[in-house]
C-alpha atoms as a PDB file:
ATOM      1  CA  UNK A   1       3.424  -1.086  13.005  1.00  0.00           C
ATOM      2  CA  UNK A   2       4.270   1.814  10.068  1.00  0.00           C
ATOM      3  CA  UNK A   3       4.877   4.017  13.759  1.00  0.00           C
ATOM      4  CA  UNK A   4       7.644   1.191  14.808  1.00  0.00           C
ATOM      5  CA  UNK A   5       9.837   1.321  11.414  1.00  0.00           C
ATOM      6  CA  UNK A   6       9.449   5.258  11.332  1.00  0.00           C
ATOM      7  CA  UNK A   7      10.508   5.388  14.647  1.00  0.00           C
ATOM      8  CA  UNK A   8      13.179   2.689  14.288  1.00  0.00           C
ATOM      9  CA  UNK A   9      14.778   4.400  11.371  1.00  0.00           C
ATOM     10  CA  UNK A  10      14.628   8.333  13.180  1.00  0.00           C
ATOM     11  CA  UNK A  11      16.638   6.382  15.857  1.00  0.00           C
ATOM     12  CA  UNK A  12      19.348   4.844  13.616  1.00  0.00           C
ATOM     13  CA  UNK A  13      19.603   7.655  11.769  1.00  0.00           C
ATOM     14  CA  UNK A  14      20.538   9.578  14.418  1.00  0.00           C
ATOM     15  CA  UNK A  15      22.920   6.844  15.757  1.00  0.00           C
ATOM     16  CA  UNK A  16      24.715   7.066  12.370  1.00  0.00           C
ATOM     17  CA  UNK A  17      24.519  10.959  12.793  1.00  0.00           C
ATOM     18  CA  UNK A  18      26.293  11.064  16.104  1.00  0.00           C
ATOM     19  CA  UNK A  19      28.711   8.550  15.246  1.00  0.00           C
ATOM     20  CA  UNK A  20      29.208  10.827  12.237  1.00  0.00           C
ATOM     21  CA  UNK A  21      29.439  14.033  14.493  1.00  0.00           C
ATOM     22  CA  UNK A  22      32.278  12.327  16.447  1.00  0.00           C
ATOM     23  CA  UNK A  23      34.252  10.459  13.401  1.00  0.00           C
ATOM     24  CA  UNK A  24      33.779  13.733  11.761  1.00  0.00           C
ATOM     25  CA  UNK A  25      32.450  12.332   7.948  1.00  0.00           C
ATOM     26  CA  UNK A  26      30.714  15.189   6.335  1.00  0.00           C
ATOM     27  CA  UNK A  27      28.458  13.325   3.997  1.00  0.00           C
ATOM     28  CA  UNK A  28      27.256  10.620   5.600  1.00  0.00           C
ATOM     29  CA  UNK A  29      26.446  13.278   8.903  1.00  0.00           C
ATOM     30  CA  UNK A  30      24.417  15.338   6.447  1.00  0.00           C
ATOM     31  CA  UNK A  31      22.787  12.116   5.199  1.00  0.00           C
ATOM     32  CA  UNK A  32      21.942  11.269   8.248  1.00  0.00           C
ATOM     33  CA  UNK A  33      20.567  13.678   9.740  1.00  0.00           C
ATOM     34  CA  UNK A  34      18.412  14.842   6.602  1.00  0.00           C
ATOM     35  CA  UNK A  35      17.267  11.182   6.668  1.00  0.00           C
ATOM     36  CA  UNK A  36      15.717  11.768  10.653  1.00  0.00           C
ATOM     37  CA  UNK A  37      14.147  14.557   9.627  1.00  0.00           C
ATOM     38  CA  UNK A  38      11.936  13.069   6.845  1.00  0.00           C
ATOM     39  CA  UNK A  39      11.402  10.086   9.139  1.00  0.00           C
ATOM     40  CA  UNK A  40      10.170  13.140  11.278  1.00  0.00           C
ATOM     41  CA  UNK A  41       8.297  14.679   8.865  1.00  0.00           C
ATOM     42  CA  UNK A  42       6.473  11.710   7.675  1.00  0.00           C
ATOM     43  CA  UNK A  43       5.319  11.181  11.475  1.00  0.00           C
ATOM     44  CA  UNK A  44       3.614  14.890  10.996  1.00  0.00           C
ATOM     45  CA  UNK A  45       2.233  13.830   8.296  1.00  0.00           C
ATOM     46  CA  UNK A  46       0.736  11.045   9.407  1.00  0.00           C
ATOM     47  CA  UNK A  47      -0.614  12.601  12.390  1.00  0.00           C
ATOM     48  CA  UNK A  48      -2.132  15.531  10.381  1.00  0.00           C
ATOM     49  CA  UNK A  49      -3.605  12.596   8.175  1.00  0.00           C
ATOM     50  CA  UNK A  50      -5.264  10.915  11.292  1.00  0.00           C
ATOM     51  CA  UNK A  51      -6.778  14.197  12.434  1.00  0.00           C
ATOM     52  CA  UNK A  52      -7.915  15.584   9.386  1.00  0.00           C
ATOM     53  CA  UNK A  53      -9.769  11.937   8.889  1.00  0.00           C
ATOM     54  CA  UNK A  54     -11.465  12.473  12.323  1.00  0.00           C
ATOM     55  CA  UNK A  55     -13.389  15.817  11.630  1.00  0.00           C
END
């Protein structure tokens, strides 16, 4: 379920970041797209989490 909303907000935040890209709104692009990458990195994290747990 946590995979579904992490994935779900990577994908709107990109949305917002292409819409963004095209409108051409500085902030909110750069909000964005720093907001997909932490929805990125927390999937690392996870997975790191989930493989450390298995050794």
């Amino acid at each position: 379920m946590f995979a579904w909303i992490v994935f779900g907000v990577f994908v709107l935040a990109r949305i917002v970041h292409a819409i963004a890209y095209v409108s051409a709104v500085q902030p909110w692009r750069s909000i964005s797209h720093a907001i997909g990458a932490l929805a990125t990195l927390v999937v690392v994290e996870e997975i790191v989490r989930a493989l450390i747990a298995r050794v």
